[in-house]
PDB file of N, CA and C in Angstrom:
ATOM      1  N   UNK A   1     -72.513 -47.866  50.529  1.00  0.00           N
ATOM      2  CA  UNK A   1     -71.975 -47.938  49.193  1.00  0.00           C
ATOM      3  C   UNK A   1     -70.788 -48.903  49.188  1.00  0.00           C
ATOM      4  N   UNK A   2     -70.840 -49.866  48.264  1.00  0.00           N
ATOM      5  CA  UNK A   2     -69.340 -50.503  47.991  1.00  0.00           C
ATOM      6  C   UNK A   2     -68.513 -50.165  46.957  1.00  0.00           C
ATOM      7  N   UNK A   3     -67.099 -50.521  47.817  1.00  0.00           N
ATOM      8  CA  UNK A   3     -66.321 -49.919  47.115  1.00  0.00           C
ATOM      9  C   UNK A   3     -64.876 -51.097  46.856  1.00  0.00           C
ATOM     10  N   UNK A   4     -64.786 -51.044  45.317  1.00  0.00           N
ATOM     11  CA  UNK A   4     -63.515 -52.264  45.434  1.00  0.00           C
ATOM     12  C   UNK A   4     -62.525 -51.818  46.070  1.00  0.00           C
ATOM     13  N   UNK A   5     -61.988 -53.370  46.479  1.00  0.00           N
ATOM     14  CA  UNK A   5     -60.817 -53.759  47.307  1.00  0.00           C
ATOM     15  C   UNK A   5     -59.606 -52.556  46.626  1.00  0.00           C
ATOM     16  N   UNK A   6     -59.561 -51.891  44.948  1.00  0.00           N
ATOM     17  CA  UNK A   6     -58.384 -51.223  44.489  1.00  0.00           C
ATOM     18  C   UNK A   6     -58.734 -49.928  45.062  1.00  0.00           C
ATOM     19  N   UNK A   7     -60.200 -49.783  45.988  1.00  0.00           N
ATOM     20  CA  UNK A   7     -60.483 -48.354  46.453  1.00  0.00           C
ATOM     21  C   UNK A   7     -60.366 -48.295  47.387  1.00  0.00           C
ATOM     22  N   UNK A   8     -59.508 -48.930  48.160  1.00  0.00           N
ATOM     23  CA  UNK A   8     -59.972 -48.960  49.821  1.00  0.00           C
ATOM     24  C   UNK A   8     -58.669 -48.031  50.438  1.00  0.00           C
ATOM     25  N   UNK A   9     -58.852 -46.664  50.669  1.00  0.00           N
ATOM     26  CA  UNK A   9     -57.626 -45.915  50.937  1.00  0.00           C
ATOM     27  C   UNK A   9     -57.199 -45.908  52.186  1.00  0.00           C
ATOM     28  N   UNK A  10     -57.222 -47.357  52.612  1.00  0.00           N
ATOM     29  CA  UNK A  10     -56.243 -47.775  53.448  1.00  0.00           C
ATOM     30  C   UNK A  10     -55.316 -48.532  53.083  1.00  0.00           C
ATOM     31  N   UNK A  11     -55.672 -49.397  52.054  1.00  0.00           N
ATOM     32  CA  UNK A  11     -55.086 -50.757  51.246  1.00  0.00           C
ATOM     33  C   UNK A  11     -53.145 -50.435  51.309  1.00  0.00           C
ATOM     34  N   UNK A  12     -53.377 -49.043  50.904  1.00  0.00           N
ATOM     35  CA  UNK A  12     -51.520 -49.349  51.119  1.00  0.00           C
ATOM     36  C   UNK A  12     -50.811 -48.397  52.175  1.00  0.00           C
ATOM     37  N   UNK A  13     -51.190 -48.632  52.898  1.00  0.00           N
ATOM     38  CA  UNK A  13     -50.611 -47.939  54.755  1.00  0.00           C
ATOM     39  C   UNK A  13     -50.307 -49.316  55.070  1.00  0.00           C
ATOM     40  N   UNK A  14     -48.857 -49.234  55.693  1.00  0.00           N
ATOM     41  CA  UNK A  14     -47.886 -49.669  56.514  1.00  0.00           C
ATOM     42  C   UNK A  14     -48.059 -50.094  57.316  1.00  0.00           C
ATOM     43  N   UNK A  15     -48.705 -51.439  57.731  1.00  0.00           N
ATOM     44  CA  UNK A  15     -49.312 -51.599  59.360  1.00  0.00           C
ATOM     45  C   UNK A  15     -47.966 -51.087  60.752  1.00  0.00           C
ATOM     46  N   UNK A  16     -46.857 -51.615  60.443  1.00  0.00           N
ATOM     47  CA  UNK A  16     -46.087 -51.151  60.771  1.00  0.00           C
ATOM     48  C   UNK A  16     -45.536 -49.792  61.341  1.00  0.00           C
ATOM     49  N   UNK A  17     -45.520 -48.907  60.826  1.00  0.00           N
ATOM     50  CA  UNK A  17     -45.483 -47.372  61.037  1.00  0.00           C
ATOM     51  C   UNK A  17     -47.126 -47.006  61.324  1.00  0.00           C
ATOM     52  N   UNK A  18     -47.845 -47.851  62.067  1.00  0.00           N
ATOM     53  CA  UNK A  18     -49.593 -47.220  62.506  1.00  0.00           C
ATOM     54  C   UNK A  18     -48.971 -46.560  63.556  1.00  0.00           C
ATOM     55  N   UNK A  19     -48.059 -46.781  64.471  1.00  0.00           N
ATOM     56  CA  UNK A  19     -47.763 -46.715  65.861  1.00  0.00           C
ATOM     57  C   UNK A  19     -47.211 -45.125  65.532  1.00  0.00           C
ATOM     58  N   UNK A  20     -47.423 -44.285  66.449  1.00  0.00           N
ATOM     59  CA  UNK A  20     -46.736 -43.228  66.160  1.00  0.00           C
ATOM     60  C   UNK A  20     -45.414 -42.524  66.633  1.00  0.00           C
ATOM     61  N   UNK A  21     -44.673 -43.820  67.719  1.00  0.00           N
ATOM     62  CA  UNK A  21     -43.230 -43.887  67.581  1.00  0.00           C
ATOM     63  C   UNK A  21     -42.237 -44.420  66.669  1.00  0.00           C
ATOM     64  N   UNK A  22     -43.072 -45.605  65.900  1.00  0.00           N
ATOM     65  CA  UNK A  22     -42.340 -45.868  65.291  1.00  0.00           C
ATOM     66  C   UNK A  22     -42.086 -44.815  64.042  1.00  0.00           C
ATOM     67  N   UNK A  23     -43.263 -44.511  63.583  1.00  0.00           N
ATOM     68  CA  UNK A  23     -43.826 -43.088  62.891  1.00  0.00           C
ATOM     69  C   UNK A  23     -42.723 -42.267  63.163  1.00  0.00           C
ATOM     70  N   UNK A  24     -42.274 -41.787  64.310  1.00  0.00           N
ATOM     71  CA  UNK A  24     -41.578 -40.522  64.748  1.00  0.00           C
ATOM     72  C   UNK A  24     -40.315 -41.456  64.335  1.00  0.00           C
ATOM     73  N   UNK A  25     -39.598 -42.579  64.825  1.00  0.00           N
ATOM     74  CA  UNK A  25     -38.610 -43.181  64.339  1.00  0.00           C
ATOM     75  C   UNK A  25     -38.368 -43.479  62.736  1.00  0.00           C
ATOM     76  N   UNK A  26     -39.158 -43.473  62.391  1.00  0.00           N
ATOM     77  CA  UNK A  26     -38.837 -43.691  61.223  1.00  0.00           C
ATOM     78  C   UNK A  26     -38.485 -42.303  60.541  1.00  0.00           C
ATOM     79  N   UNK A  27     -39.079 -41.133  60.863  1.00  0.00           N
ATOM     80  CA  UNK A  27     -39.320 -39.755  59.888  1.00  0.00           C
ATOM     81  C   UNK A  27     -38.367 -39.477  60.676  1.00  0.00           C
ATOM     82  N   UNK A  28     -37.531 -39.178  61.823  1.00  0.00           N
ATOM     83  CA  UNK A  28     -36.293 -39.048  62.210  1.00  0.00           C
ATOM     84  C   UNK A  28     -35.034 -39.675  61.336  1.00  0.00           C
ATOM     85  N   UNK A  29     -35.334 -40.988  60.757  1.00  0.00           N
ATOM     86  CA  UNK A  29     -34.280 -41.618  59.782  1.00  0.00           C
ATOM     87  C   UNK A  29     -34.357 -40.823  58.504  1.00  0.00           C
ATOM     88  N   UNK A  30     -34.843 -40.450  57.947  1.00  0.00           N
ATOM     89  CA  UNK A  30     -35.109 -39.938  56.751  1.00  0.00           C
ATOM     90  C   UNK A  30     -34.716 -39.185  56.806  1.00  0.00           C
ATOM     91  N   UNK A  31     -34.265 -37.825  57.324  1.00  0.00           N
ATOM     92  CA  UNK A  31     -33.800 -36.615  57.554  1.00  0.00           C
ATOM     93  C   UNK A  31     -32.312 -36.814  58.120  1.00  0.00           C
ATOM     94  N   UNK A  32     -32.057 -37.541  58.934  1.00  0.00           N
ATOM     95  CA  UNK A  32     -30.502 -38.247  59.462  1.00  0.00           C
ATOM     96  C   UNK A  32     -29.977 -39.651  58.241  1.00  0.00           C
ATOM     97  N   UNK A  33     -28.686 -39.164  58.507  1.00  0.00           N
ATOM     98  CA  UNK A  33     -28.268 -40.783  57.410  1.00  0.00           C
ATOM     99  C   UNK A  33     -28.570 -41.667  59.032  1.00  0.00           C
ATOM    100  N   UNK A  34     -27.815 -41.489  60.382  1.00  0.00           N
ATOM    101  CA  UNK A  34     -28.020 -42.143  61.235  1.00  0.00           C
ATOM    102  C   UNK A  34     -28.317 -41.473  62.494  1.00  0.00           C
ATOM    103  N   UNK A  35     -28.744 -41.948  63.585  1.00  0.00           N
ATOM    104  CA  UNK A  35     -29.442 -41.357  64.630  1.00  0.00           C
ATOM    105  C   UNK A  35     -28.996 -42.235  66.348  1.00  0.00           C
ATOM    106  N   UNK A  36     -28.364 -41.826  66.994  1.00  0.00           N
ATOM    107  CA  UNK A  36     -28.021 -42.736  68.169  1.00  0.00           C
ATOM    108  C   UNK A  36     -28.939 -42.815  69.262  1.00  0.00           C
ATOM    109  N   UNK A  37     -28.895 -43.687  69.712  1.00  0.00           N
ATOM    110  CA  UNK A  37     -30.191 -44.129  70.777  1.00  0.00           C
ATOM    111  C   UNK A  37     -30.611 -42.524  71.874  1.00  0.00           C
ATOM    112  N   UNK A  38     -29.613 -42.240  72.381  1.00  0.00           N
ATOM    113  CA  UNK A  38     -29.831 -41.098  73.094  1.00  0.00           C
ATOM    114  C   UNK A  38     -30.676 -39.777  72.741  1.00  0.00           C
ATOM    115  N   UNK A  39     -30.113 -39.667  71.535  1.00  0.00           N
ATOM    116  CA  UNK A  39     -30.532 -38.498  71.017  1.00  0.00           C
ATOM    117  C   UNK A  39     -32.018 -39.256  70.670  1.00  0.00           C
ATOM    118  N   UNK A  40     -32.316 -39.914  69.751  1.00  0.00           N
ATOM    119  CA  UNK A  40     -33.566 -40.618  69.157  1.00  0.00           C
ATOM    120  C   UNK A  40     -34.589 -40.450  70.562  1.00  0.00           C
ATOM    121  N   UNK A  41     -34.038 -40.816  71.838  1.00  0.00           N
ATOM    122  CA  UNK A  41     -34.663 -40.968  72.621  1.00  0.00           C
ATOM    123  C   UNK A  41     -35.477 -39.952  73.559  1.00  0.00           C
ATOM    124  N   UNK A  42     -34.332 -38.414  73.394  1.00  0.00           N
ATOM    125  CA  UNK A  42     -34.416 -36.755  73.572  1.00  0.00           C
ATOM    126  C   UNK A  42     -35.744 -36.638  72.524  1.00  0.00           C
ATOM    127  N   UNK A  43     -35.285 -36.365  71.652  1.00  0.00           N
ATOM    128  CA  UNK A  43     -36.068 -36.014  70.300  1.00  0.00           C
ATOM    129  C   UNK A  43     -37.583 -36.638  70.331  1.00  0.00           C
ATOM    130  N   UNK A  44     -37.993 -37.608  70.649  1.00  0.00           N
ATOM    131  CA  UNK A  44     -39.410 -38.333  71.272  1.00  0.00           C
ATOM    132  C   UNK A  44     -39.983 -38.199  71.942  1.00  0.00           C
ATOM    133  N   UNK A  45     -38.467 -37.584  73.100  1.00  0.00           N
ATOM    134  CA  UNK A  45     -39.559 -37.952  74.443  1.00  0.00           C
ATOM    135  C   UNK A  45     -40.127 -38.937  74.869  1.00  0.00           C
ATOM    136  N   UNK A  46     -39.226 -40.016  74.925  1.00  0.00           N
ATOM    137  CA  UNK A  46     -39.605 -41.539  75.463  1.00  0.00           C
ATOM    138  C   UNK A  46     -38.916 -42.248  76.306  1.00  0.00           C
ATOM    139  N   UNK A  47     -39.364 -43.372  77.058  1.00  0.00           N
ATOM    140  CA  UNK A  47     -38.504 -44.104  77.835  1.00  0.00           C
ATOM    141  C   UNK A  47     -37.769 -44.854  76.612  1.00  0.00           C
ATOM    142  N   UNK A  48     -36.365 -45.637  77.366  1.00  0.00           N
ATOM    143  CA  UNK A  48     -35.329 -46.729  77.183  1.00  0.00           C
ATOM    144  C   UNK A  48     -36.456 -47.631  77.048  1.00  0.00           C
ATOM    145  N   UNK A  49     -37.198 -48.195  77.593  1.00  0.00           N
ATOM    146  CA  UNK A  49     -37.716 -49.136  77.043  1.00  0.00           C
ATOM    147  C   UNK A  49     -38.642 -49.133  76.312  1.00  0.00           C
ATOM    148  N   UNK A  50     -39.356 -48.160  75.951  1.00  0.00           N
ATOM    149  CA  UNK A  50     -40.084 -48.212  74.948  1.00  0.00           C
ATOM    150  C   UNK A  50     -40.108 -47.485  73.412  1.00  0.00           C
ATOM    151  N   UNK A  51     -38.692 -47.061  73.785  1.00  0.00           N
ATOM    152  CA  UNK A  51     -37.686 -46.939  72.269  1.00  0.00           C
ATOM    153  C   UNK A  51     -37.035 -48.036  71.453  1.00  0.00           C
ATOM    154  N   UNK A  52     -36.723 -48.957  72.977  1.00  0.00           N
ATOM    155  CA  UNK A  52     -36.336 -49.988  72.984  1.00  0.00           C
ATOM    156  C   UNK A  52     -36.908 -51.019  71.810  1.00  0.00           C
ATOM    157  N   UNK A  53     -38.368 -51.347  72.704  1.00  0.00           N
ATOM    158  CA  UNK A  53     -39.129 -51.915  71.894  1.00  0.00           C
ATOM    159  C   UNK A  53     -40.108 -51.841  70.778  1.00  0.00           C
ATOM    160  N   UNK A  54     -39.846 -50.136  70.267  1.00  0.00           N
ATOM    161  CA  UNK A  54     -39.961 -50.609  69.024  1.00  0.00           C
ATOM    162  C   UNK A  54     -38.825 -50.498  67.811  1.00  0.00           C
ATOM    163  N   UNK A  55     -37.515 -50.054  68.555  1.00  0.00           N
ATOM    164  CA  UNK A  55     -36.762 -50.345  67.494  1.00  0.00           C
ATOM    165  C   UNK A  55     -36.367 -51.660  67.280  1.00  0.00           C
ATOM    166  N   UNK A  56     -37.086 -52.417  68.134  1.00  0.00           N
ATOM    167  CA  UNK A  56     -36.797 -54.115  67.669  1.00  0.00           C
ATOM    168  C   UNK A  56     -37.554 -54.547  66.915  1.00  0.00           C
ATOM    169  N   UNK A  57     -38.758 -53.501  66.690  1.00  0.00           N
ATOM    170  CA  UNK A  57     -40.242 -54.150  65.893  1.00  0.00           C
ATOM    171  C   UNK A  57     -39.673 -53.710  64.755  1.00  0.00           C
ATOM    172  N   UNK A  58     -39.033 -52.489  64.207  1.00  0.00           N
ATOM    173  CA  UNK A  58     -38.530 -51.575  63.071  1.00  0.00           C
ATOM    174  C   UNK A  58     -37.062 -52.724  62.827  1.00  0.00           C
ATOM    175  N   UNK A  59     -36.438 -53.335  63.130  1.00  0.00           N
ATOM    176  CA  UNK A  59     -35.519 -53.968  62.623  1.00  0.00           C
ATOM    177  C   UNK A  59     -35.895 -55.257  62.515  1.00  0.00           C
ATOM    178  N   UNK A  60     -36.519 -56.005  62.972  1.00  0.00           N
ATOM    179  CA  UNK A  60     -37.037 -57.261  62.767  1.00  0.00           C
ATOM    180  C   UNK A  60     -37.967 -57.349  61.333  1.00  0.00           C
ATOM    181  N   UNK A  61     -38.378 -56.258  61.157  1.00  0.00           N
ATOM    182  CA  UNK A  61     -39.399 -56.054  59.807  1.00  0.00           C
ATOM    183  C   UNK A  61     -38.111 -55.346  58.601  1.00  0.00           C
ATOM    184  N   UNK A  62     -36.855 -55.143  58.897  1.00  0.00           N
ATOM    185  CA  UNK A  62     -35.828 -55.049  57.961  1.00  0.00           C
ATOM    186  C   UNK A  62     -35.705 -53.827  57.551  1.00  0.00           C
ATOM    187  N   UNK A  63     -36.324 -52.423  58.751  1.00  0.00           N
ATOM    188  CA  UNK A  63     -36.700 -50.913  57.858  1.00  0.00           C
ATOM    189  C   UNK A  63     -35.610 -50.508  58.527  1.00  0.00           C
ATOM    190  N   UNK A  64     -34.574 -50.919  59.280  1.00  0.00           N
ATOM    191  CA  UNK A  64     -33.590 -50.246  60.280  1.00  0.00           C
ATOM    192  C   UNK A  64     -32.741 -50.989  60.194  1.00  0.00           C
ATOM    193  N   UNK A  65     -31.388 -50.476  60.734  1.00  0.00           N
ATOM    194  CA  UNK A  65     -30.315 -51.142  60.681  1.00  0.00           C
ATOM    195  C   UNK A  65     -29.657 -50.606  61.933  1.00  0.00           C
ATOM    196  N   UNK A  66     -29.196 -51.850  63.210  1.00  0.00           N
ATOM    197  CA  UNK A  66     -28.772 -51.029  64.394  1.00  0.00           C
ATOM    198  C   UNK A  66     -26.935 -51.409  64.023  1.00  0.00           C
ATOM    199  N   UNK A  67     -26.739 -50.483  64.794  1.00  0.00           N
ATOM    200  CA  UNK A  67     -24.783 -50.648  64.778  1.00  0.00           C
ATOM    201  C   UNK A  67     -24.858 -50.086  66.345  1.00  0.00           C
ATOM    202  N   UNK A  68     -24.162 -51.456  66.804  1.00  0.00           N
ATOM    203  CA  UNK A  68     -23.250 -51.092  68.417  1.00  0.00           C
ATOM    204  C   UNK A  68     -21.646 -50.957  68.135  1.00  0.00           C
ATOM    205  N   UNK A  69     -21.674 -49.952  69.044  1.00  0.00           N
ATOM    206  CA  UNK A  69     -20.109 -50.200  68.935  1.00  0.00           C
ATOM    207  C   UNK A  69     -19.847 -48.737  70.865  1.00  0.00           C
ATOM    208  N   UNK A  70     -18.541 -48.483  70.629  1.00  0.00           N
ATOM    209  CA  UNK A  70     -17.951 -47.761  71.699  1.00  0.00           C
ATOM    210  C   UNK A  70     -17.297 -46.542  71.131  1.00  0.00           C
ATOM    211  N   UNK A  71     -17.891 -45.472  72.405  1.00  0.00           N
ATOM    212  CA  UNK A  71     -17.200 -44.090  71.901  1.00  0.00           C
ATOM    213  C   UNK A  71     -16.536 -44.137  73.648  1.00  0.00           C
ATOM    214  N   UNK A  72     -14.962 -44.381  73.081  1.00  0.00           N
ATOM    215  CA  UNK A  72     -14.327 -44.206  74.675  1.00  0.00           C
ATOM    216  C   UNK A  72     -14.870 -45.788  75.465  1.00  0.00           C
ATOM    217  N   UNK A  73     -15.401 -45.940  76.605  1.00  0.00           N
ATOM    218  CA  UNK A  73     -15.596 -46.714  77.411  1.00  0.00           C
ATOM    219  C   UNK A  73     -17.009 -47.025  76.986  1.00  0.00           C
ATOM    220  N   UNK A  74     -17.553 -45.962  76.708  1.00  0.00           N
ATOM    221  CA  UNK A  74     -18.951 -46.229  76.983  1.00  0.00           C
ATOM    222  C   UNK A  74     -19.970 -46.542  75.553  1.00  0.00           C
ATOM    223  N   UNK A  75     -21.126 -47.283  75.521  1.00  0.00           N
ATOM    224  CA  UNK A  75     -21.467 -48.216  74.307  1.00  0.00           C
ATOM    225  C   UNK A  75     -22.172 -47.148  73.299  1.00  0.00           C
ATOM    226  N   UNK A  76     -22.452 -46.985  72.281  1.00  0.00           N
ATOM    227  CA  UNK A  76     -22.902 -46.170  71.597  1.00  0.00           C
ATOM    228  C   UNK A  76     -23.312 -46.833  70.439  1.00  0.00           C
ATOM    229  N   UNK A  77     -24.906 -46.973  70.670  1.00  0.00           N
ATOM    230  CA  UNK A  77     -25.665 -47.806  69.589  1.00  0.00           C
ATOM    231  C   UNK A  77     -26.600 -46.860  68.727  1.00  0.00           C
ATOM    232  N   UNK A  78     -26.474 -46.428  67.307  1.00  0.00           N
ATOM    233  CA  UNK A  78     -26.940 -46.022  66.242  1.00  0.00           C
ATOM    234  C   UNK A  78     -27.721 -46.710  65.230  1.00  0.00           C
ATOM    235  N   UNK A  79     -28.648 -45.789  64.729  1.00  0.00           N
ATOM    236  CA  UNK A  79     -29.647 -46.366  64.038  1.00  0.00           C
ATOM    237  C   UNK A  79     -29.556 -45.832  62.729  1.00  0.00           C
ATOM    238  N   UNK A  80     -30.102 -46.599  61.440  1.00  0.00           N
ATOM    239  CA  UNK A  80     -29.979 -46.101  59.851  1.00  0.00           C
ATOM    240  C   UNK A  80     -31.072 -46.798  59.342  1.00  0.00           C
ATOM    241  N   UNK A  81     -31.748 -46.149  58.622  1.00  0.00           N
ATOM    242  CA  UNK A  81     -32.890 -46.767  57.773  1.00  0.00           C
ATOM    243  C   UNK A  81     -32.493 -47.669  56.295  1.00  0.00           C
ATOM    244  N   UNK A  82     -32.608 -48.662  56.290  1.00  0.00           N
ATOM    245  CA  UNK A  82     -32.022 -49.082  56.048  1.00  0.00           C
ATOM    246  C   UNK A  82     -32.634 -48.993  54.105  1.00  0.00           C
ATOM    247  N   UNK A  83     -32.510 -49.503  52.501  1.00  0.00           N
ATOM    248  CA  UNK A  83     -33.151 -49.340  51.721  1.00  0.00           C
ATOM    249  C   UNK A  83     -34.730 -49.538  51.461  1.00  0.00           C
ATOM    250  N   UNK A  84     -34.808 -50.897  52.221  1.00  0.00           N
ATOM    251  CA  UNK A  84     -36.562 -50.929  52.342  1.00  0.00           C
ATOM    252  C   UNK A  84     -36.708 -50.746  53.267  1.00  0.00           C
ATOM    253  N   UNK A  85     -36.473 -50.309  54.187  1.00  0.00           N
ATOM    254  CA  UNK A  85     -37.063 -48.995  54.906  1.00  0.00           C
ATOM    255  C   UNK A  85     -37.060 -47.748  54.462  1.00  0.00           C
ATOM    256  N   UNK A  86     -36.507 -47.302  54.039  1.00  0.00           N
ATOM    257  CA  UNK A  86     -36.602 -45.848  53.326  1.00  0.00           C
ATOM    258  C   UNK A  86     -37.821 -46.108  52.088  1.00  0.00           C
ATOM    259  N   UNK A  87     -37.636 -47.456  51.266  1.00  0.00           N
ATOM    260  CA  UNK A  87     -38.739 -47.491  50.371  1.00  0.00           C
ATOM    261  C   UNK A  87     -40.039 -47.874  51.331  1.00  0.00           C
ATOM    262  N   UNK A  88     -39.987 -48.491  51.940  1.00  0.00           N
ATOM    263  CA  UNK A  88     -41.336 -48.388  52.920  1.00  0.00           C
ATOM    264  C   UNK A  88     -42.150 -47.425  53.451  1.00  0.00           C
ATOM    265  N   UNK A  89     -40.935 -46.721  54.109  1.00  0.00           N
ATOM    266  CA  UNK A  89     -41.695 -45.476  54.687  1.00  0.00           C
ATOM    267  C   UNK A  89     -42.340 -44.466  53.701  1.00  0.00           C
ATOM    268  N   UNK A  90     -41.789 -44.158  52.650  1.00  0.00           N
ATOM    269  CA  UNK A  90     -41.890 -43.557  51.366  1.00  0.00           C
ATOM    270  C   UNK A  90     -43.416 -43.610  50.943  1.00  0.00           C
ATOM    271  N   UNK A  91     -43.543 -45.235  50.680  1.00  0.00           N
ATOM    272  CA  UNK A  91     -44.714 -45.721  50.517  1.00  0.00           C
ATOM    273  C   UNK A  91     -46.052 -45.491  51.062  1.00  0.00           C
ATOM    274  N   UNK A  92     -45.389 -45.465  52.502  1.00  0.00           N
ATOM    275  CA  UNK A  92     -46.682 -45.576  53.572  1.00  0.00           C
ATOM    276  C   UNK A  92     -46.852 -43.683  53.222  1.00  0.00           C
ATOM    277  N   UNK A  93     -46.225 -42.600  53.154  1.00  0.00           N
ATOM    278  CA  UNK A  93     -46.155 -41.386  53.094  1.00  0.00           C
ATOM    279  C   UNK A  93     -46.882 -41.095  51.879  1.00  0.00           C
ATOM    280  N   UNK A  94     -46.786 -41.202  51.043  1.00  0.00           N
ATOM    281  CA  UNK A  94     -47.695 -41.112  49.691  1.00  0.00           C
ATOM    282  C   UNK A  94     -48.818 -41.674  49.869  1.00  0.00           C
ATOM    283  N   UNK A  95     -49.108 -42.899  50.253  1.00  0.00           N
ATOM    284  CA  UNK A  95     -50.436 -43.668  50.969  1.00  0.00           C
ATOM    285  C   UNK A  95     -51.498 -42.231  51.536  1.00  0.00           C
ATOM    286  N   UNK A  96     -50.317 -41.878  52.964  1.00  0.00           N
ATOM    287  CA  UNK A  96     -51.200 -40.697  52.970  1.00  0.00           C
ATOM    288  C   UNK A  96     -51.704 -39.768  52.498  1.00  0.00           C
ATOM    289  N   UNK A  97     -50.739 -39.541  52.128  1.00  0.00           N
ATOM    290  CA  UNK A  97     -51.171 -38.215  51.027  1.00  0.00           C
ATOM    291  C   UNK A  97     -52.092 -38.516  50.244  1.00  0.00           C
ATOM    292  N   UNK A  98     -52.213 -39.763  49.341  1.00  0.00           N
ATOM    293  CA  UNK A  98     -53.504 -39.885  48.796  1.00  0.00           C
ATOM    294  C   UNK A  98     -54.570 -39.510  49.141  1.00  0.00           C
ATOM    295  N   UNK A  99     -54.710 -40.165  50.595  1.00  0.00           N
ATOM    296  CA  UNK A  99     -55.969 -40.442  51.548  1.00  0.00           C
ATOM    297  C   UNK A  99     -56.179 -38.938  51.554  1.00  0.00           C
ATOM    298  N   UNK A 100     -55.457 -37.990  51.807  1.00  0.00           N
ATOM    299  CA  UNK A 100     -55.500 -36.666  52.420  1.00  0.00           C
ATOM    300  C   UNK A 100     -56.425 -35.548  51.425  1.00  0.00           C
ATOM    301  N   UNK A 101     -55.473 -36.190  50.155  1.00  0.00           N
ATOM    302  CA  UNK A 101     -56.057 -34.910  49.005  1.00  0.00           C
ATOM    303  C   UNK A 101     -57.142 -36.151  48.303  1.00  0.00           C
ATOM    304  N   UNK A 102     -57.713 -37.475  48.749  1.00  0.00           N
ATOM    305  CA  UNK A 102     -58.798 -37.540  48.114  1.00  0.00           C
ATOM    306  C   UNK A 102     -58.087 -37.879  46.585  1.00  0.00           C
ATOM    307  N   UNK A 103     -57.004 -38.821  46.367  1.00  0.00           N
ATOM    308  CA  UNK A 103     -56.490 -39.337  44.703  1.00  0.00           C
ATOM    309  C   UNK A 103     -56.235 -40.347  44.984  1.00  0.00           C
ATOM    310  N   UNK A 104     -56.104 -41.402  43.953  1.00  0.00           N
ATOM    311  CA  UNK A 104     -55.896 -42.677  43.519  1.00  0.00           C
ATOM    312  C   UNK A 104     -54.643 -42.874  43.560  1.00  0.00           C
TER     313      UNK A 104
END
């Protein structure tokens, strides 16, 4: 059966958030105004580097916002979703939900 391109209930999912860390990174922002690497990294259950790399994929696409700075000696880098990221993720979340309950 075909079905138009305005039916295709994938058409508005996030290629971006497919990954399901970034997924977990992102729905961690939404619930936090901000989130620091450590904890983000507890909360996942992931390596440094592969928190790493996708919070470079999540800020390069403009859904995050990193801040370095120092608590005491030691570096303390935090994360914030930034407005289109919050409208992004939003997006991609209703996307699902469509898909889920079967609506336009």
């Amino acid at each position: 059966m075909f079905y138009e391109v305005a039916m295709n209930p994938i058409l508005h999912l996030n290629k971006v958030f497919d990954n399901r860390i970034r997924l977990g990174i992102m729905s961690a922002l939404m619930v936090n105004e901000e989130i620091n690497f450590n904890d983000l990294k507890e909360l996942l259950q992931i390596t440094d580097g592969n928190l790493a790399s996708h919070i470079k994929g999540l800020e390069e696409s403009g859904y995050i916002q990193v801040q370095k700075g120092f608590i005491g000696r030691k570096t303390n880098t935090t994360y914030k979703a930034t407005d289109a990221g919050f409208l992004a993720f939003k997006q991609h979340l209703t996307a699902l939900e469509k898909m889920i309950n079967g609506t336009k």
